[in-house]
Protein backbone atom coordinates (compact mmCIF):
# COMPACT_ATOMS: atom_id res chain seq x y z
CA UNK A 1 20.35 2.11 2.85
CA UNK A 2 18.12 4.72 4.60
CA UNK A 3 14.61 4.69 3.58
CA UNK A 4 14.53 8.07 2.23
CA UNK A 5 17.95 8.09 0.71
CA UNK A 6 16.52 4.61 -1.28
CA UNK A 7 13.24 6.26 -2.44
CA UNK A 8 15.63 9.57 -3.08
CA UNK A 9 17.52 6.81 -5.42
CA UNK A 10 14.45 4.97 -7.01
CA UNK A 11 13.20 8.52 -7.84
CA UNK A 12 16.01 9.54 -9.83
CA UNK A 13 16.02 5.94 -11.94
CA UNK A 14 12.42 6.36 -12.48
CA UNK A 15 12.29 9.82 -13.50
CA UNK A 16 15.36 8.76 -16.32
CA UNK A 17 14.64 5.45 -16.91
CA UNK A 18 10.41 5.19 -16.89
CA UNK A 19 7.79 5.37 -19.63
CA UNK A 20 4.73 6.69 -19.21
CA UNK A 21 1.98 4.57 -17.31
CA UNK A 22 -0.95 4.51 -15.49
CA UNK A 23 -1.54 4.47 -11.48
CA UNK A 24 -4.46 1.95 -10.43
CA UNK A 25 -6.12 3.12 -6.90
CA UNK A 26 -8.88 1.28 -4.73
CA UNK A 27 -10.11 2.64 -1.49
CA UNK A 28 -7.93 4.82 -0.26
CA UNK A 29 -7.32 7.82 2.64
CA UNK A 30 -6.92 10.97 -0.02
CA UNK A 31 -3.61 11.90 2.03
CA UNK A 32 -2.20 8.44 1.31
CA UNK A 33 -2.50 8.73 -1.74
CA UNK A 34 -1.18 12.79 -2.34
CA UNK A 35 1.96 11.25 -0.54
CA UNK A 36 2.17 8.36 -3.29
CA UNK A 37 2.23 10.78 -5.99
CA UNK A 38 4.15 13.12 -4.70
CA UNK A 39 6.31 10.58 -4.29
CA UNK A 40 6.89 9.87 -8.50
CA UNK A 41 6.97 13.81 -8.97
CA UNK A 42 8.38 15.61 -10.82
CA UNK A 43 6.31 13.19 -13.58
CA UNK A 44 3.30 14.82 -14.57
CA UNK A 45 -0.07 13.55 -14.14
CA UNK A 46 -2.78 14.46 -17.19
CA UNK A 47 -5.65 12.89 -18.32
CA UNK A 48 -6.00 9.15 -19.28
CA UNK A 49 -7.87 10.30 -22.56
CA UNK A 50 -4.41 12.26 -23.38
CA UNK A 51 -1.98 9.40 -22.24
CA UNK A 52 -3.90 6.90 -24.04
CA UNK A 53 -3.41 9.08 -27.25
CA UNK A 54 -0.47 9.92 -27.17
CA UNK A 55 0.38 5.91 -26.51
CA UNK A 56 -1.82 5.37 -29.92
CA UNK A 57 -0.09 7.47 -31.73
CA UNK A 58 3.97 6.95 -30.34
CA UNK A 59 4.44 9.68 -29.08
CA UNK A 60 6.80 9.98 -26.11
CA UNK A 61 5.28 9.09 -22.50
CA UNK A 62 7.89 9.56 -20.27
CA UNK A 63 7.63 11.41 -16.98
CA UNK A 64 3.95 11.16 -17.83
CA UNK A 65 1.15 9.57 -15.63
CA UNK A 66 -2.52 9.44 -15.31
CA UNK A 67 -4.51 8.48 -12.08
CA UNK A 68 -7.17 6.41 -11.95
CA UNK A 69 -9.55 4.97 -9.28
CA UNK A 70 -11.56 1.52 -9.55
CA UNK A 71 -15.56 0.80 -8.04
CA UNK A 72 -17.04 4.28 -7.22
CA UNK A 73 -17.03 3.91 -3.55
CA UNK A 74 -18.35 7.07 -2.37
CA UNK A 75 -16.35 8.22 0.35
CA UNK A 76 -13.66 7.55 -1.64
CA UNK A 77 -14.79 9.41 -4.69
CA UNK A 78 -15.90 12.70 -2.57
CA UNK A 79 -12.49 12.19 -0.62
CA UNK A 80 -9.97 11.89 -3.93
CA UNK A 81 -12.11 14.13 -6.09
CA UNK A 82 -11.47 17.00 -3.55
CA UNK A 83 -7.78 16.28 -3.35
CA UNK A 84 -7.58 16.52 -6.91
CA UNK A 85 -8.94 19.73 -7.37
CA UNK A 86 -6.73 21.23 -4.74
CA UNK A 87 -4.41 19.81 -6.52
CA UNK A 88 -4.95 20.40 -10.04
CA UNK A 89 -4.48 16.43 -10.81
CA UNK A 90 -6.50 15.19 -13.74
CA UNK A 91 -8.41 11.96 -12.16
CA UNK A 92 -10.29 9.31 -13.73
CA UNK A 93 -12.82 7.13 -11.88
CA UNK A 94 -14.18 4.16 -13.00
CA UNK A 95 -17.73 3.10 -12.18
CA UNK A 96 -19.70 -0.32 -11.95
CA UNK A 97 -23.30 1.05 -13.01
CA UNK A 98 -25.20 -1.24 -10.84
CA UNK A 99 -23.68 -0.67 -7.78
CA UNK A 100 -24.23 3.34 -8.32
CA UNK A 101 -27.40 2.56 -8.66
CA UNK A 102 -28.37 -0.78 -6.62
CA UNK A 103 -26.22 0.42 -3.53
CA UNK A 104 -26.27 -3.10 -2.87
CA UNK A 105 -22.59 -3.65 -2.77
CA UNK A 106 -20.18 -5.87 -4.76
CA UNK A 107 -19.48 -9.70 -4.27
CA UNK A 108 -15.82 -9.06 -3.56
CA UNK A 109 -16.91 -6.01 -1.04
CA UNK A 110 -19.26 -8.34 0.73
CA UNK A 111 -16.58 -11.03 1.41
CA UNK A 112 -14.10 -8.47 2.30
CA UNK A 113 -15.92 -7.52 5.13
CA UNK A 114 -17.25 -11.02 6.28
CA UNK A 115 -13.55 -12.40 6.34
CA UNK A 116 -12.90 -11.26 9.99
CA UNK A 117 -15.93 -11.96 11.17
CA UNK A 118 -16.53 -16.41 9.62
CA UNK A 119 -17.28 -18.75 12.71
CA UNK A 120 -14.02 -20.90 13.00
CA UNK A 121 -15.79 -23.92 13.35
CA UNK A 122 -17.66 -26.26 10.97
CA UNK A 123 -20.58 -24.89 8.58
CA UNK A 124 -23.32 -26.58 6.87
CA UNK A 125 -23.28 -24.90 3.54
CA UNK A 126 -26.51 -25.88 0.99
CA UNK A 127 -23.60 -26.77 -0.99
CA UNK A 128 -21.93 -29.13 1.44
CA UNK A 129 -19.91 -28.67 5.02
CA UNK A 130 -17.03 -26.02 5.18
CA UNK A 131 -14.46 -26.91 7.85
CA UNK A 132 -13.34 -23.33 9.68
CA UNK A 133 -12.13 -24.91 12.62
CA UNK A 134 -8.47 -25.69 11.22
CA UNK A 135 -5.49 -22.87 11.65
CA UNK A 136 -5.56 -21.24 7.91
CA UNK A 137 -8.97 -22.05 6.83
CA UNK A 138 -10.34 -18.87 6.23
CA UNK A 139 -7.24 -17.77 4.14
CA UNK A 140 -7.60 -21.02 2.43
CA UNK A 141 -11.21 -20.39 1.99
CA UNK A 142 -10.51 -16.38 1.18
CA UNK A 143 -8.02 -17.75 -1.58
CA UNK A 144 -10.66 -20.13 -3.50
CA UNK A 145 -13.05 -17.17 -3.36
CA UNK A 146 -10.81 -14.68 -5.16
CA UNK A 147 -10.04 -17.57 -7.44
CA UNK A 148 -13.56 -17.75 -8.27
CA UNK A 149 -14.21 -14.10 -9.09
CA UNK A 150 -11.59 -13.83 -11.74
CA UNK A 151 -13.32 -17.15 -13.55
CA UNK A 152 -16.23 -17.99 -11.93
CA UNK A 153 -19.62 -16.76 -12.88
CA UNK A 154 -21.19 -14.04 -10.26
CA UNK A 155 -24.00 -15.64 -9.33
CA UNK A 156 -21.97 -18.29 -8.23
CA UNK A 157 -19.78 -17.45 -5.57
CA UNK A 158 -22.20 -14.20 -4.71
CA UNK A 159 -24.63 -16.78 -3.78
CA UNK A 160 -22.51 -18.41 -1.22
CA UNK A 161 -21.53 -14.79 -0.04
CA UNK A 162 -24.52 -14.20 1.07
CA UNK A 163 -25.23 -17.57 2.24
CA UNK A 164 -22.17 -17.11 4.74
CA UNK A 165 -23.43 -13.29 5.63
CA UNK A 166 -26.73 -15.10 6.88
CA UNK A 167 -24.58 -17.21 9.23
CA UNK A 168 -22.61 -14.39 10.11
CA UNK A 169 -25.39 -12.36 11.36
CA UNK A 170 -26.92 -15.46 13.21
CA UNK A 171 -23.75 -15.88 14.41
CA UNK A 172 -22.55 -12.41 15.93
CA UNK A 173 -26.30 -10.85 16.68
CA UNK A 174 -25.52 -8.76 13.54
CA UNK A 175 -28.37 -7.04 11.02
CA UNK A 176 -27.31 -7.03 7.48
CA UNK A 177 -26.63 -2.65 7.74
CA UNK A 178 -23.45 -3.51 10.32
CA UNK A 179 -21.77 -5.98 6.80
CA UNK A 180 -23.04 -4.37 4.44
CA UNK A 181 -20.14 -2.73 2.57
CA UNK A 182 -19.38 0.76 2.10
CA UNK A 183 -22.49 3.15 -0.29
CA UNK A 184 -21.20 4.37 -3.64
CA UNK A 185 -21.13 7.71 -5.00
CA UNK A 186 -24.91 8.67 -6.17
CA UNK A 187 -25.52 9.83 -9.73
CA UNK A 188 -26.19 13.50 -9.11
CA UNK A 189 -22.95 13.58 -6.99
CA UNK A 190 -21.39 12.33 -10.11
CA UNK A 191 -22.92 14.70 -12.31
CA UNK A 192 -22.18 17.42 -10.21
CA UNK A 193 -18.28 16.52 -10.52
CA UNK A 194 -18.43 16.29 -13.59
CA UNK A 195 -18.60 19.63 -14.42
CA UNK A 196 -15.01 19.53 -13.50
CA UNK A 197 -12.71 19.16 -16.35
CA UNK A 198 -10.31 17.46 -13.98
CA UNK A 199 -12.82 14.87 -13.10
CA UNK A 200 -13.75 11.72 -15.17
CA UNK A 201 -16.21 8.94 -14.77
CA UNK A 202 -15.58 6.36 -17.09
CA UNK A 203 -16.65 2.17 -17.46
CA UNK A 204 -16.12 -0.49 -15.09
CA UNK A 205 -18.60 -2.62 -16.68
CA UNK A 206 -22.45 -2.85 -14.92
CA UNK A 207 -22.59 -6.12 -12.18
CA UNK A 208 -18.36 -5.84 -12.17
CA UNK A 209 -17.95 -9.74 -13.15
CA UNK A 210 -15.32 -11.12 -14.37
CA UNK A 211 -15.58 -10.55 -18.51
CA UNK A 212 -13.99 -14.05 -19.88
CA UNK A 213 -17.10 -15.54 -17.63
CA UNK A 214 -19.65 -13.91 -19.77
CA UNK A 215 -21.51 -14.61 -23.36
CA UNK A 216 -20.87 -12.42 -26.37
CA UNK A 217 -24.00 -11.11 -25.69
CA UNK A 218 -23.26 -10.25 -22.02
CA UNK A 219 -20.41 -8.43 -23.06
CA UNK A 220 -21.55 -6.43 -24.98
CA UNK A 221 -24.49 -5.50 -22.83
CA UNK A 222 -21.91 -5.01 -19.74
CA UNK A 223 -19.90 -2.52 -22.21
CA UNK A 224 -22.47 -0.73 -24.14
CA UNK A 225 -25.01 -0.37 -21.16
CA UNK A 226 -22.39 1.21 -18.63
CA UNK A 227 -20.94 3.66 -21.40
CA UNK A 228 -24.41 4.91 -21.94
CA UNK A 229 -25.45 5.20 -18.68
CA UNK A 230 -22.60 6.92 -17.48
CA UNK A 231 -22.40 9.38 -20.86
CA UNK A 232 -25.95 10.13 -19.62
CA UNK A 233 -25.40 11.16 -16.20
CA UNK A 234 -22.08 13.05 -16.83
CA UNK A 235 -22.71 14.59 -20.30
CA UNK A 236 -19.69 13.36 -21.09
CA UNK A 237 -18.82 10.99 -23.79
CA UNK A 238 -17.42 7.78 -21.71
CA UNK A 239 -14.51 6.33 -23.88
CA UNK A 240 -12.81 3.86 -21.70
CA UNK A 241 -13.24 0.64 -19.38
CA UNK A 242 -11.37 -0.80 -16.83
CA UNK A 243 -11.95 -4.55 -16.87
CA UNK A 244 -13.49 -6.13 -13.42
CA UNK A 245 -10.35 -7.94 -11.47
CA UNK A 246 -8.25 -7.07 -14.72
CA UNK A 247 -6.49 -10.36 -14.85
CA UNK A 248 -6.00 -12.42 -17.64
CA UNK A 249 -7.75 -14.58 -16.60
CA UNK A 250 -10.80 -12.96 -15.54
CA UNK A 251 -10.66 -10.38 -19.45
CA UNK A 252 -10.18 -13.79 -21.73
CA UNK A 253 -10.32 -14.03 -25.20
CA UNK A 254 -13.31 -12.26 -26.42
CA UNK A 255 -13.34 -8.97 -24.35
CA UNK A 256 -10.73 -7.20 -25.55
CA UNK A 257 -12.31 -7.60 -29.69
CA UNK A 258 -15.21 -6.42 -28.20
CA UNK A 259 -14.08 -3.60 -26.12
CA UNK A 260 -12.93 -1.66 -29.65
CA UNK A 261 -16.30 -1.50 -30.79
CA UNK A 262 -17.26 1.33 -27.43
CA UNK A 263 -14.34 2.23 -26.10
CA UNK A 264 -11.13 4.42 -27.21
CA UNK A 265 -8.99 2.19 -24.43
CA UNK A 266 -9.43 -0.69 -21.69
CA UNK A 267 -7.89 -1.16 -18.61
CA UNK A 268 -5.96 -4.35 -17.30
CA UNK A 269 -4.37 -4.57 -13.94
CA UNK A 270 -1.44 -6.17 -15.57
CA UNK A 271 1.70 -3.99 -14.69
CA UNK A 272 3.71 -2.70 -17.33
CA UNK A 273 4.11 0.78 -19.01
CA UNK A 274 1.86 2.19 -21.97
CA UNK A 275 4.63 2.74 -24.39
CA UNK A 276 3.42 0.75 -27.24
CA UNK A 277 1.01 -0.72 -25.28
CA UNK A 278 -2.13 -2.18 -26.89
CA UNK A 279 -5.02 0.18 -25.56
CA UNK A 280 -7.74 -2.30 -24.95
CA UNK A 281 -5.40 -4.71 -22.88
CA UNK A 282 -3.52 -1.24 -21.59
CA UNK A 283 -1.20 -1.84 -18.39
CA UNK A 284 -1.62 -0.20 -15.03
CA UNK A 285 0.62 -0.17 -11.80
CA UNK A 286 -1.83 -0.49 -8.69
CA UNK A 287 -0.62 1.26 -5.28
CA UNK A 288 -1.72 0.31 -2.22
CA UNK A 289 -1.88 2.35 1.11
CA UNK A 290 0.20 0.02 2.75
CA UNK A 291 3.23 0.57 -0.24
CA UNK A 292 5.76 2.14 1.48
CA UNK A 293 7.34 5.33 -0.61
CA UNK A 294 10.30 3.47 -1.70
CA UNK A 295 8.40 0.62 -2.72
CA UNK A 296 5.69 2.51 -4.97
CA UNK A 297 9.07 3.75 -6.84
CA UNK A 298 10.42 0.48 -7.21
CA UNK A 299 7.41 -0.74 -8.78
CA UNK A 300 6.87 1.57 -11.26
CA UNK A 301 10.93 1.53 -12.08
CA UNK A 302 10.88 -2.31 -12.55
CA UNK A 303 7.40 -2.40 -14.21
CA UNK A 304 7.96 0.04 -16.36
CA UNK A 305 11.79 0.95 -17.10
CA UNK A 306 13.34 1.23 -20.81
CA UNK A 307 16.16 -0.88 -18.39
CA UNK A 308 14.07 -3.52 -18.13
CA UNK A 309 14.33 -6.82 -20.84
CA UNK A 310 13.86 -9.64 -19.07
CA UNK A 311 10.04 -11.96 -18.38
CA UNK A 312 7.73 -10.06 -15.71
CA UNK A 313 8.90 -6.69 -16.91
CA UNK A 314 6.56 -4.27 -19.10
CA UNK A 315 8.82 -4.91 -21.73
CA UNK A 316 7.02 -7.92 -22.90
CA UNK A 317 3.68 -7.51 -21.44
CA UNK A 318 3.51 -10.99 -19.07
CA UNK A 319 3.43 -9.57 -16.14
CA UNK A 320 0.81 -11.11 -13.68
CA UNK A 321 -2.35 -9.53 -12.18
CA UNK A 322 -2.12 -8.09 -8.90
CA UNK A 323 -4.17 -9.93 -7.08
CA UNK A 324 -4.80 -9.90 -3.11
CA UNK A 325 -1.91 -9.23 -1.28
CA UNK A 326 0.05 -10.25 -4.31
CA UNK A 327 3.11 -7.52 -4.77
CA UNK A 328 1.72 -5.27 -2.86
């Protein structure tokens, strides 16, 4: 079938068939993503505060959406919150405090940009001798890393980011400005847009590690600390998280408990619809810019379809995590 006569197809389903549910975005070209949506209309985007309480209180969700974006990268932010004035589009940003306000960059961004760039050959590592040299390494290597983010402790693997950065630079004549990733948004940018009732800044936790890795006491400094600081700078009340890597593995046991006591809903990147959903483990359906249009349709008509019954649908709630190029 002819790629617009499928997403023409997948439309229809979805519009009939779908549930409610929320979009998950990264970084992102703002035109990318306009296409994306305009992709699922005629659903209706509105704010995550109303989707989530409407979901709370069973009411209906279908053809209903919200948007949301994940780390506060600041081109990003300036890009999307522009489009989604123009475009009337409620949006809802999630922020990791200590990158606002550290600019030092995330472990995950960090790697993401030293990937291309590792030595293939053998490195001495304080923690031992990494061989590069061998076809598939470095995706090898890549794959242990995310592994570690969603269940490792940060300082962890952040350490032997940097480690490899050092060797990078030594490597390639580089200073630490040419890998260092991307700035985020500032805080008087944010509070500036957020005098824009389409605009939201709500939690992504303060150092964005992975929550099941942390104390009791950790978590509830990650929660309560980020709400606060971000209430402060938007004088807005913030009233929901999005969980670091959003896996199951990376939340655990204990977050979710905790999460009730500051926030109204939290975020997963498990896919699934957020009919009868429970709001503090509350599905989303990440796009990608690489999705083609069809594809983004698919997604949300398998992932969150009345249709579908059967394991891995949003029916049940086991869907796994999206993580790396996993189902994208």
């Amino acid at each position: 079938m002819h790629g617009r006569s499928m997403s023409a197809l997948l439309n229809y389903l979805r519009t009939r068939y779908s549930n409610g549910f929320v979009l998950a975005f990264h970084d992102i070209q703002p035109e990318r993503l306009a296409n994306l949506i305009e992709s699922i209309q005629p659903a209706e985007a509105i704010p995550l505060s109303e989707l989530v309480d409407r979901s709370k209180r069973a009411k209906p969700t279908r053809g209903l959406f919200s948007i949301t974006v994940d780390d506060g990268v600041g081109e990003t932010v300036r890009g999307l919150s522009r489009l989604f004035r123009t475009r009337g589009w409620p949006g809802t940003f999630y922020l990791a405090t200590k990158y606002v306000e550290s600019a030092e960059g995330m472990g995950f961004q960090w790697w993401r940009n030293l990937i291309p760039l590792l030595p293939a050959k053998r490195i001495a590592l304080k923690s031992g001798v990494i061989d590069l040299s061998r076809q598939g390494a470095v995706r090898d290597l890549s794959k242990n890393m995310e592994a570690m983010w969603h269940s490792q402790r940060l300082e962890t693997y952040f350490s032997l980011t940097l480690e490899l950065a050092e060797i990078v630079m030594r490597e390639h004549g580089f200073t630490i400005d040419s890998i260092r990733p991307p700035e985020p948004i500032t805080w008087a940018e944010v509070a500036q847009l957020s005098q824009d009732e389409l605009i939201r800044f709500e939690s992504h936790g303060v150092t964005h590690a992975a929550m099941s890795t942390l104390t009791d006491e950790e978590l509830v400094f990650e929660m309560k600390h980020s709400r606060d600081v971000i209430a402060e700078h938007t004088c807005q009340p913030c009233r929901h998280l999005a969980y670091p890597f959003g896996s199951e593995r990376s939340i655990g046991t204990r977050a979710a408990t905790i999460a009730q006591r500051f926030y109204d809903s939290a975020a997963t990147m498990t896919l699934g619809s957020v009919e009868s959903a429970d709001p503090w483990l509350l599905p989303r359906i990440p796009l990608y810019t690489e999705n083609p249009i069809w594809y983004a349709n698919l997604k949300v008509l398998l992932k969150c379809s009345r249709l579908s019954r059967h394991p891995g649908s949003c029916a049940d709630g086991t869907l796994p995590v999206e993580s790396g190029a996993a189902l994208r």
